[in-house]
Protein backbone atom coordinates (compact mmCIF):
# COMPACT_ATOMS: atom_id res chain seq x y z
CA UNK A 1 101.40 116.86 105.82
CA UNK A 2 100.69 113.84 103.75
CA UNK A 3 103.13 111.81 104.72
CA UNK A 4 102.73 112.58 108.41
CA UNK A 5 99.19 111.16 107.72
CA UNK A 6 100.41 107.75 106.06
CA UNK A 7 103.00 107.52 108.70
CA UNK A 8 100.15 107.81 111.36
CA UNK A 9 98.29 105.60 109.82
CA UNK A 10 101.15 103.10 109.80
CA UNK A 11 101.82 103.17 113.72
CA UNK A 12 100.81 100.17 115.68
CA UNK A 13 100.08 98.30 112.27
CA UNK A 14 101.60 94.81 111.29
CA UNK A 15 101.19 96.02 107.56
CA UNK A 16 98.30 97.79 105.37
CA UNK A 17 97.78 97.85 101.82
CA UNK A 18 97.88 101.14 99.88
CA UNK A 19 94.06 100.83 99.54
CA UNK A 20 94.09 100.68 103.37
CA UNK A 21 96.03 103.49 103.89
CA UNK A 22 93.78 105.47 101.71
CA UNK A 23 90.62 104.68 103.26
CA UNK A 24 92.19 105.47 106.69
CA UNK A 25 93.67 108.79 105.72
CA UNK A 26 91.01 109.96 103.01
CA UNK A 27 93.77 110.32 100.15
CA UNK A 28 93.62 109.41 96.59
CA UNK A 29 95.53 105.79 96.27
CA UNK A 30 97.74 107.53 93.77
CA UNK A 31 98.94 110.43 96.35
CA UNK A 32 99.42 107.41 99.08
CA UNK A 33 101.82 105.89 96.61
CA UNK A 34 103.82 108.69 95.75
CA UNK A 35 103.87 109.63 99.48
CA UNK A 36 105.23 105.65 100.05
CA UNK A 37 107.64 106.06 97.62
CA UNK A 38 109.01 109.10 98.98
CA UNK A 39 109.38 107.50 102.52
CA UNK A 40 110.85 104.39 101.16
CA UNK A 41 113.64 106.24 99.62
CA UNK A 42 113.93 107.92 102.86
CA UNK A 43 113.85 104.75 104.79
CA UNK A 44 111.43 105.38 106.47
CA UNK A 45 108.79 102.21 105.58
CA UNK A 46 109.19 99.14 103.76
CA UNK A 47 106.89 96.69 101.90
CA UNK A 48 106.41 93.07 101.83
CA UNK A 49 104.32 90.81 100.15
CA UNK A 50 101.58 88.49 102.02
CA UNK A 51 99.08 86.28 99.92
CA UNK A 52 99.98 88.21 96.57
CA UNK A 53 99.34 91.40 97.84
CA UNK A 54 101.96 94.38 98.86
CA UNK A 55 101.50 95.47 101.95
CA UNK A 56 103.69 98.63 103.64
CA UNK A 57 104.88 99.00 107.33
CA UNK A 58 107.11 101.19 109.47
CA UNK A 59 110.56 100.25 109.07
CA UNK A 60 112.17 98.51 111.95
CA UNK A 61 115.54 99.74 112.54
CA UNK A 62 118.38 97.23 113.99
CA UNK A 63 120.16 97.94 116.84
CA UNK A 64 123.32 98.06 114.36
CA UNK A 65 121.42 100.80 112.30
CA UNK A 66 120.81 102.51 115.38
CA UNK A 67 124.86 102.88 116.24
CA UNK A 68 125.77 103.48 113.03
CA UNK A 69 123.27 106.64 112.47
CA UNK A 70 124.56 107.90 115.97
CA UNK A 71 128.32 107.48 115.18
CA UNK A 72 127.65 109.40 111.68
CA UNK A 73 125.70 112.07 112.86
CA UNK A 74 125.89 112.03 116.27
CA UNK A 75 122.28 111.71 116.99
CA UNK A 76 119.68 109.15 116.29
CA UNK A 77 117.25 110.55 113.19
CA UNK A 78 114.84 107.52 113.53
């Protein structure tokens, strides 16, 4: 359920800061970073760095990602 709530939190944002996500879920910064990690190995977000700080975000998947998923498994997972 945690990382439904960081992923919710993530939607419609241009980026937030773990310390953002926190505050907007009520988790511990730790948990949000272990929950990041998890969906960054998944592929599921991505972080980037803006004015020294890291900042996380839904990844955007390419229309090339997109065909390639389908033609492996034969749906899209995203």
């Amino acid at each position: 359920m945690k990382h439904l709530k960081v992923l919710e939190s993530l939607e419609g944002e241009e980026g937030l800061t773990v310390e953002g996500i926190a505050e907007k879920t009520n988790l511990k910064v730790l948990e949000v970073r272990k929950v990041l990690m998890r969906l960054s190995e998944q592929g599921k977000v991505e972080s980037f760095e803006r004015e020294g700080k890291i900042y996380w975000k839904i990844k955007e998947v390419s229309e090339e990602e997109k065909k390639l998923e389908k033609e492996f498994y034969g749906s899209t997972s995203f």
